[in-house]
PDB file of N, CA and C in Angstrom:
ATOM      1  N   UNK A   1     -26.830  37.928  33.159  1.00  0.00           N
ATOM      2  CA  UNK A   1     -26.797  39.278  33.649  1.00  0.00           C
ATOM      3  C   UNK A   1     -26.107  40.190  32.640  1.00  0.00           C
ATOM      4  N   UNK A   2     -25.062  39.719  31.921  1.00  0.00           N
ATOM      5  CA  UNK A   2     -24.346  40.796  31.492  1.00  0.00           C
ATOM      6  C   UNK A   2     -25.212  40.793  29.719  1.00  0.00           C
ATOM      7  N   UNK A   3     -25.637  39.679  29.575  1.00  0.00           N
ATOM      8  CA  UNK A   3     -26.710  39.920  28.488  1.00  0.00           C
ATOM      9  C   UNK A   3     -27.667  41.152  28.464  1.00  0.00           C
ATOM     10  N   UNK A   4     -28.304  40.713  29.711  1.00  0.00           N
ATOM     11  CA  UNK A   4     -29.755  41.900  30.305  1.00  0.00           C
ATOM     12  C   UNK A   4     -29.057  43.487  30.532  1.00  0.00           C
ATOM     13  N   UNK A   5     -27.958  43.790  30.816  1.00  0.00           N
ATOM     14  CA  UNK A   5     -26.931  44.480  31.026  1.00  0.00           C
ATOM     15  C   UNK A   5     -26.641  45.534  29.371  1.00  0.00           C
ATOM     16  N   UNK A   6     -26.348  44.722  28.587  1.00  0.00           N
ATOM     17  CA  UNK A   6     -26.245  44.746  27.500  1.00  0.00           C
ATOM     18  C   UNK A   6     -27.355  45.887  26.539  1.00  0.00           C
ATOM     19  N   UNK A   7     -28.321  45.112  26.907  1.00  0.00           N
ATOM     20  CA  UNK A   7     -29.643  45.422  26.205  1.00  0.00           C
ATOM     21  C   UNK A   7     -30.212  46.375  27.000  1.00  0.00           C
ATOM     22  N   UNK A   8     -29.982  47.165  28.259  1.00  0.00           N
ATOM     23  CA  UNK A   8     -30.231  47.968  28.974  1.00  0.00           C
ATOM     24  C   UNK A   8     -29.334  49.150  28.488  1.00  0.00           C
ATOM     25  N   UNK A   9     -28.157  48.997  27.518  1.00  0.00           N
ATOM     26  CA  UNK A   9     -27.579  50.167  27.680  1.00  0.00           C
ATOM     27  C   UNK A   9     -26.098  49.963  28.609  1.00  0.00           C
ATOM     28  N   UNK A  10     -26.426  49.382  29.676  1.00  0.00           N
ATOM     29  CA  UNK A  10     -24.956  49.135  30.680  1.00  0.00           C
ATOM     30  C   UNK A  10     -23.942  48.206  30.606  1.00  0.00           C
ATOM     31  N   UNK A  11     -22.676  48.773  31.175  1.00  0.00           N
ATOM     32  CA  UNK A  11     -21.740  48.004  30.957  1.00  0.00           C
ATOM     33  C   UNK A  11     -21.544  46.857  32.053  1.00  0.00           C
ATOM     34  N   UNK A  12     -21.522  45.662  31.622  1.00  0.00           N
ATOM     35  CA  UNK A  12     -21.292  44.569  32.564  1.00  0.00           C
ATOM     36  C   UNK A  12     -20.252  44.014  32.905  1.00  0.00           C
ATOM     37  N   UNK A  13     -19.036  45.041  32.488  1.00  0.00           N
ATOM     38  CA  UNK A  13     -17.288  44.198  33.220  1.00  0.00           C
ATOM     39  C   UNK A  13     -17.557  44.159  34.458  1.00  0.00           C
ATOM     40  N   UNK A  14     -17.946  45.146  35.006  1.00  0.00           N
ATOM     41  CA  UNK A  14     -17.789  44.979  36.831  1.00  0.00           C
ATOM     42  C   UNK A  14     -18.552  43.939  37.532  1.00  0.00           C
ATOM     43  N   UNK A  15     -20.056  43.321  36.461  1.00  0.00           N
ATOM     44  CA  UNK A  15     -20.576  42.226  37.375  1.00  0.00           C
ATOM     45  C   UNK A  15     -20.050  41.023  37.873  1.00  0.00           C
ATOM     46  N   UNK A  16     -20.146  40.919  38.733  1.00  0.00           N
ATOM     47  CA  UNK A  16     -19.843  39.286  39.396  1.00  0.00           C
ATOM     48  C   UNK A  16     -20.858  38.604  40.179  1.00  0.00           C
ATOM     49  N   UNK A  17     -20.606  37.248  40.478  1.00  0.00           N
ATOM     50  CA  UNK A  17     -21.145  36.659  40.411  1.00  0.00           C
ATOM     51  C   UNK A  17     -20.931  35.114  41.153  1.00  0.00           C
ATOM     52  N   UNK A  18     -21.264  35.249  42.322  1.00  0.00           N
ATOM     53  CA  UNK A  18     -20.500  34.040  43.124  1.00  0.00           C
ATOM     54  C   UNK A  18     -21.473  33.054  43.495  1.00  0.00           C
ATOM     55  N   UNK A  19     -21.105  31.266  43.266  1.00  0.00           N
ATOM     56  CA  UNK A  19     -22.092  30.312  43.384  1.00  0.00           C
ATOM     57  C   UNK A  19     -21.384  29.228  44.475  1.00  0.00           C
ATOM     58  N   UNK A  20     -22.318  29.032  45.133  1.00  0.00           N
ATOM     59  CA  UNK A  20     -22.566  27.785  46.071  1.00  0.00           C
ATOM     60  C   UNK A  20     -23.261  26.776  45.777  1.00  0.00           C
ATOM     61  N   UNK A  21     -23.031  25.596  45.769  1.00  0.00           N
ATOM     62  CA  UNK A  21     -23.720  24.641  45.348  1.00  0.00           C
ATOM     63  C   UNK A  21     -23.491  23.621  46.452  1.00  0.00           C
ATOM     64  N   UNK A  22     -24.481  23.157  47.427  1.00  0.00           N
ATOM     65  CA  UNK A  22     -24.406  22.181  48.123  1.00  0.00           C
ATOM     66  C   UNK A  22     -25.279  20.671  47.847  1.00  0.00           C
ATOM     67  N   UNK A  23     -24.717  19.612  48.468  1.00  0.00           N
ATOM     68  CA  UNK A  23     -25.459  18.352  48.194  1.00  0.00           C
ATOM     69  C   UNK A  23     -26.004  18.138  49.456  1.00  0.00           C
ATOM     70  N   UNK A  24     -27.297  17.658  49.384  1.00  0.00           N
ATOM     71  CA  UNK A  24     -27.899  17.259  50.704  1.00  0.00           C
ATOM     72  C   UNK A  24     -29.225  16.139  50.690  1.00  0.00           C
ATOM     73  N   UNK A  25     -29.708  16.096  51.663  1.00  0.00           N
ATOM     74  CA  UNK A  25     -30.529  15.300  51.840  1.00  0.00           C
ATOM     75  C   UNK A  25     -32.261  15.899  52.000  1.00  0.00           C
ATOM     76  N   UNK A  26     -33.362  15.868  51.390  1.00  0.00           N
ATOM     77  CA  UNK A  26     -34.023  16.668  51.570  1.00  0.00           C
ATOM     78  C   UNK A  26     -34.631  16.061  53.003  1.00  0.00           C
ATOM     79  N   UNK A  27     -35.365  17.430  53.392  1.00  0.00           N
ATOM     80  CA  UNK A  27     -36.011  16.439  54.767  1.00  0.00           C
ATOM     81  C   UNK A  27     -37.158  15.922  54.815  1.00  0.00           C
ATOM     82  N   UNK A  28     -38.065  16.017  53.618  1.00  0.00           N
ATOM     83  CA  UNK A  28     -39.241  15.760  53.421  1.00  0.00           C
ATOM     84  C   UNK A  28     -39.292  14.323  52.971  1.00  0.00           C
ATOM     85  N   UNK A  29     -38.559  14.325  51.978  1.00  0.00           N
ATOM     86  CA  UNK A  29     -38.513  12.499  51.873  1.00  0.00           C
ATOM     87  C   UNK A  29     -37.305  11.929  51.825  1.00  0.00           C
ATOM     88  N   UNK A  30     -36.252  12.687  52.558  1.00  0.00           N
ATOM     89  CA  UNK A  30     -35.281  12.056  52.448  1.00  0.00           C
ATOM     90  C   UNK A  30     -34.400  11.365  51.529  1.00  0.00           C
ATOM     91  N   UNK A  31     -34.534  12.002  50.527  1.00  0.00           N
ATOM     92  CA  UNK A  31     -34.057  11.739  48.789  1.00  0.00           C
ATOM     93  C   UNK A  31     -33.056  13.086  48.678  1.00  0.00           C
ATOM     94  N   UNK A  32     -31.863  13.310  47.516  1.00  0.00           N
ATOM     95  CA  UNK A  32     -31.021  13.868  47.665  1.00  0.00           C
ATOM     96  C   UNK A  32     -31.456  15.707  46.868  1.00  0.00           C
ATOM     97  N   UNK A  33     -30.996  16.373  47.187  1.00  0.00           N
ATOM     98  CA  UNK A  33     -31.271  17.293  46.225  1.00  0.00           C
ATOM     99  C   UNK A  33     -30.321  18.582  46.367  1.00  0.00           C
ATOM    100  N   UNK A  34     -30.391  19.338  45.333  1.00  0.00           N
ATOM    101  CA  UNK A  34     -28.985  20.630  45.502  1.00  0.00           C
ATOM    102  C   UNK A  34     -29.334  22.102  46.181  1.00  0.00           C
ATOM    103  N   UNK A  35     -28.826  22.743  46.875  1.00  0.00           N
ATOM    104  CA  UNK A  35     -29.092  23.777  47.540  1.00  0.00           C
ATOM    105  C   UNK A  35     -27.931  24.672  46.501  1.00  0.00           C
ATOM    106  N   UNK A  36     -28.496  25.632  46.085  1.00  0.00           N
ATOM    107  CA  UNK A  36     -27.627  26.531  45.175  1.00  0.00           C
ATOM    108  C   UNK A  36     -28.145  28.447  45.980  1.00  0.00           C
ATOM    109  N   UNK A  37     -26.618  28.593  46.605  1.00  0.00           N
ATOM    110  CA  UNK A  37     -27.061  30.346  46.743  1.00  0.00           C
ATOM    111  C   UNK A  37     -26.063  31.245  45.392  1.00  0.00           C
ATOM    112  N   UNK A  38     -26.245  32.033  45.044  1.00  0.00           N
ATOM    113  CA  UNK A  38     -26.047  33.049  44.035  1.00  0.00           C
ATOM    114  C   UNK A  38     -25.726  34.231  44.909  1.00  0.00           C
ATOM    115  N   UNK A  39     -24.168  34.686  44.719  1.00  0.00           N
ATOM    116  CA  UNK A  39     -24.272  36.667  45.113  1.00  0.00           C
ATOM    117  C   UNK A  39     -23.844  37.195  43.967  1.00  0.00           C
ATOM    118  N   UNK A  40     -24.799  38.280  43.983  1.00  0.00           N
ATOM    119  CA  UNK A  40     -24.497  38.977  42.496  1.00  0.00           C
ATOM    120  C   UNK A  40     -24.039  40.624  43.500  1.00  0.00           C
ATOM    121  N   UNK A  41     -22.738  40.865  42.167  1.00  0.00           N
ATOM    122  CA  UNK A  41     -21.917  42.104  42.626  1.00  0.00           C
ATOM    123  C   UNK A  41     -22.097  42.939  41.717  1.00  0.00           C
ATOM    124  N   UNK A  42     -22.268  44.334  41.713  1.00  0.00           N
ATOM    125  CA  UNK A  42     -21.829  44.883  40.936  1.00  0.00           C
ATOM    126  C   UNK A  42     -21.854  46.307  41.137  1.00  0.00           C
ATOM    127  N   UNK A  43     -20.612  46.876  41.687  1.00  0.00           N
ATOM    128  CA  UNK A  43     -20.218  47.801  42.062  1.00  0.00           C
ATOM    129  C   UNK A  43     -20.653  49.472  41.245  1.00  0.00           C
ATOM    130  N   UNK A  44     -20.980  50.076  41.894  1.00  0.00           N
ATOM    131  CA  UNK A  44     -21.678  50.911  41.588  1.00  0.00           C
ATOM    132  C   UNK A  44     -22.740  51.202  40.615  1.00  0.00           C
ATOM    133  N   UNK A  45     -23.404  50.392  40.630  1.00  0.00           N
ATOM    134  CA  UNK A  45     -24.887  50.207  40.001  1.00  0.00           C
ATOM    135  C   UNK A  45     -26.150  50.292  40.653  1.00  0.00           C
ATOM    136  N   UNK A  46     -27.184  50.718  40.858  1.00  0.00           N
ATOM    137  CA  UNK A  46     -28.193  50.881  41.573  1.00  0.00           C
ATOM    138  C   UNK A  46     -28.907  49.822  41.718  1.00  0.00           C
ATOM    139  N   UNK A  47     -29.166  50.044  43.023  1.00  0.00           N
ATOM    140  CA  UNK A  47     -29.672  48.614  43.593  1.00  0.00           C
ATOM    141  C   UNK A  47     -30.720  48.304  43.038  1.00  0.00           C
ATOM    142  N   UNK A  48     -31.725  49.013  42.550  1.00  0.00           N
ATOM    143  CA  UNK A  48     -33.242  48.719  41.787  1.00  0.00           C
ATOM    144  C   UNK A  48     -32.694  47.922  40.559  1.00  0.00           C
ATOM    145  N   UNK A  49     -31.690  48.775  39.908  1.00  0.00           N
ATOM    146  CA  UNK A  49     -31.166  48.526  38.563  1.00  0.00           C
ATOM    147  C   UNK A  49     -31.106  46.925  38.590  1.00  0.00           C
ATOM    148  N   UNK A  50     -30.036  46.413  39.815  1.00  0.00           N
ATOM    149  CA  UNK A  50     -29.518  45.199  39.746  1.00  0.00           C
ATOM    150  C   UNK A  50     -30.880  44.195  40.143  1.00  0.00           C
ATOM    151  N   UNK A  51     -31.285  44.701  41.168  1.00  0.00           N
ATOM    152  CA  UNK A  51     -32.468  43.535  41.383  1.00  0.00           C
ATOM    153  C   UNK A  51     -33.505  43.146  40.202  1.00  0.00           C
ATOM    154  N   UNK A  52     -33.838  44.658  39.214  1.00  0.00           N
ATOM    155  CA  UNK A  52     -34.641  44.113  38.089  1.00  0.00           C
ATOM    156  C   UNK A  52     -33.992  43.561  37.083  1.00  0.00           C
ATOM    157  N   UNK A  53     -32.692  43.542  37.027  1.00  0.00           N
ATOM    158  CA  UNK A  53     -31.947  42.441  35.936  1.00  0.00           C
ATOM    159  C   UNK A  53     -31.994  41.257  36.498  1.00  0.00           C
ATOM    160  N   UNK A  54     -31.864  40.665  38.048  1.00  0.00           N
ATOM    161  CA  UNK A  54     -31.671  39.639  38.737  1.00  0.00           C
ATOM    162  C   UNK A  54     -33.197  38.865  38.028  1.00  0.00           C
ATOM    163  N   UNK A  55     -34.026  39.825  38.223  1.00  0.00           N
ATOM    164  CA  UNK A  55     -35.645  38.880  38.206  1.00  0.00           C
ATOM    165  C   UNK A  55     -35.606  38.760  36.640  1.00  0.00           C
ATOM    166  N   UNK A  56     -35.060  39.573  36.218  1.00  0.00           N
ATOM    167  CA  UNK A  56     -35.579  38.953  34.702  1.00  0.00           C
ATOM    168  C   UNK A  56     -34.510  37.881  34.027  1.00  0.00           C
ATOM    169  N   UNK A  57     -32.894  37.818  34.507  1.00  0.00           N
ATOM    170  CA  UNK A  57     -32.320  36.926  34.223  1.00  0.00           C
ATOM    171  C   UNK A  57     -32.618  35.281  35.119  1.00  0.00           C
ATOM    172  N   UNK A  58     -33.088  35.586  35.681  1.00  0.00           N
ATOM    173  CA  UNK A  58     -33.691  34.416  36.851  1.00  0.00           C
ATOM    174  C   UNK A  58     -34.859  33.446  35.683  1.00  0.00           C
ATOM    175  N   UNK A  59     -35.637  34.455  34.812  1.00  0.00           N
ATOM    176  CA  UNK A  59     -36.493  33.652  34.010  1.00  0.00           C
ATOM    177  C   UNK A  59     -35.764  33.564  32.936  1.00  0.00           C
ATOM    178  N   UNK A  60     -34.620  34.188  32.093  1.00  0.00           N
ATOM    179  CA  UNK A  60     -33.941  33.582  31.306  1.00  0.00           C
ATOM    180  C   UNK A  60     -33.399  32.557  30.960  1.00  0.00           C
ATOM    181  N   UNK A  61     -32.474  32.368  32.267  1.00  0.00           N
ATOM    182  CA  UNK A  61     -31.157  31.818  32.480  1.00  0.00           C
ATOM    183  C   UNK A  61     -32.034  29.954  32.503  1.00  0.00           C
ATOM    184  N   UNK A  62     -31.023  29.122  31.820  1.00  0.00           N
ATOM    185  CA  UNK A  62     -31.723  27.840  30.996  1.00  0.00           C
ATOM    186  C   UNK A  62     -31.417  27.258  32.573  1.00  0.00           C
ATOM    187  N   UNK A  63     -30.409  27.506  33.228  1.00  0.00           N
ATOM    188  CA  UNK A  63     -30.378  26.792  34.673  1.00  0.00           C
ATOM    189  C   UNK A  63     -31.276  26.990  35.700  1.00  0.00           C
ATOM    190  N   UNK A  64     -31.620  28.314  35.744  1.00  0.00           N
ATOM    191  CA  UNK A  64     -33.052  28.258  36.998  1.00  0.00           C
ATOM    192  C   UNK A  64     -33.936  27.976  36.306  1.00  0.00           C
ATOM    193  N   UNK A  65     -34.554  27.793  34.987  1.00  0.00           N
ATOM    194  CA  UNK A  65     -35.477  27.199  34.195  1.00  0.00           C
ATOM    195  C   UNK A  65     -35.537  25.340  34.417  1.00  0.00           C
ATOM    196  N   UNK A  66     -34.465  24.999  34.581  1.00  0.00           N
ATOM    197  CA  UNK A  66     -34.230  23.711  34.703  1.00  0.00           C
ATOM    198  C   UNK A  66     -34.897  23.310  36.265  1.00  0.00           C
ATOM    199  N   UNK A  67     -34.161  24.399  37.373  1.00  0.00           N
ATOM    200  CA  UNK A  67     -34.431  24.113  38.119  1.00  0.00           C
ATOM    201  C   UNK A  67     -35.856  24.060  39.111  1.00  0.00           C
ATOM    202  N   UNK A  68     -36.536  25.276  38.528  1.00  0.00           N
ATOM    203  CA  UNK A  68     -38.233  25.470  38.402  1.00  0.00           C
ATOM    204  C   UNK A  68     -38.591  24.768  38.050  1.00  0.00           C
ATOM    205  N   UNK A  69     -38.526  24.406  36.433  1.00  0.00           N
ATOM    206  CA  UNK A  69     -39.718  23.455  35.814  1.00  0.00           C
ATOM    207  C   UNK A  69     -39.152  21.341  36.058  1.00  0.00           C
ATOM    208  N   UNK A  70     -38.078  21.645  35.917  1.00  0.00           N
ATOM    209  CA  UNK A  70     -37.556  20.013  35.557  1.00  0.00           C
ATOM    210  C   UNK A  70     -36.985  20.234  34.863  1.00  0.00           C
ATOM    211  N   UNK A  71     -36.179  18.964  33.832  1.00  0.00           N
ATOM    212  CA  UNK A  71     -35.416  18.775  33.266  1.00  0.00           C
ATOM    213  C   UNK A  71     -35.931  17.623  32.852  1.00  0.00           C
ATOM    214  N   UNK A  72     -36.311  17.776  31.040  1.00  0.00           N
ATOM    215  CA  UNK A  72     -36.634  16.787  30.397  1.00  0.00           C
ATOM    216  C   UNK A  72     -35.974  15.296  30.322  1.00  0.00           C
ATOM    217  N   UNK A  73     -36.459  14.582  30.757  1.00  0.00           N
ATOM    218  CA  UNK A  73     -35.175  13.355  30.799  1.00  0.00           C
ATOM    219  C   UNK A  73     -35.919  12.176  30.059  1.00  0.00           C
ATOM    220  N   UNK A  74     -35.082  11.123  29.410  1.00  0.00           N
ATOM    221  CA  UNK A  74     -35.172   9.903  28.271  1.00  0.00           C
ATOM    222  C   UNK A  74     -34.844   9.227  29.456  1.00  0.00           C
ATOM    223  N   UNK A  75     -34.963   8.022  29.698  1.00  0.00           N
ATOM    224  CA  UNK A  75     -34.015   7.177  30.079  1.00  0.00           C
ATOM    225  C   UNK A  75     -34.563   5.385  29.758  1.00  0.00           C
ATOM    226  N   UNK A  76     -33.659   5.161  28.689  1.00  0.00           N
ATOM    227  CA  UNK A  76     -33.596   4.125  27.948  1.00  0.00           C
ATOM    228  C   UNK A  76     -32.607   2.951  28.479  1.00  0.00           C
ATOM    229  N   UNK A  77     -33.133   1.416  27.630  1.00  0.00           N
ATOM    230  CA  UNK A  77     -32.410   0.320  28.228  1.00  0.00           C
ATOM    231  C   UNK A  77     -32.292  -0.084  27.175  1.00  0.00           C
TER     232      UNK A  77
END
């Protein structure tokens, strides 16, 4: 965010940024998987403003990329 922020012109001290990360059980097959919510703050900034940085850091950011596509994995013996 404060990248996209950046390159917009705006200042990003005031953003924040609060994460939840839960462990659970899915219910579909019953295998484990992470529930992650995100609140993004940022005090007096326009709400359009913030939601179109949200969508475009959403395709940036290497962690919701991970979490969309996968995560390349080796796994050797």
């Amino acid at each position: 965010m404060s990248l996209l922020a950046r390159q917009e012109g705006l200042d990003p001290a005031a953003i924040s940024i609060e994460a939840t990360v839960a462990f659970g059980r899915d219910p579909e097959d019953g295998g484990y998987l992470l529930h992650v919510d995100l609140v993004v703050r940022w005090p007096g900034a326009a709400a359009e403003t913030v939601d179109d940085l949200i969508e475009k850091a959403d395709a940036l950011c290497p962690y919701a990329r991970m979490a969309w596509r996968g995560t390349p994995t080796t796994i050797t013996l």
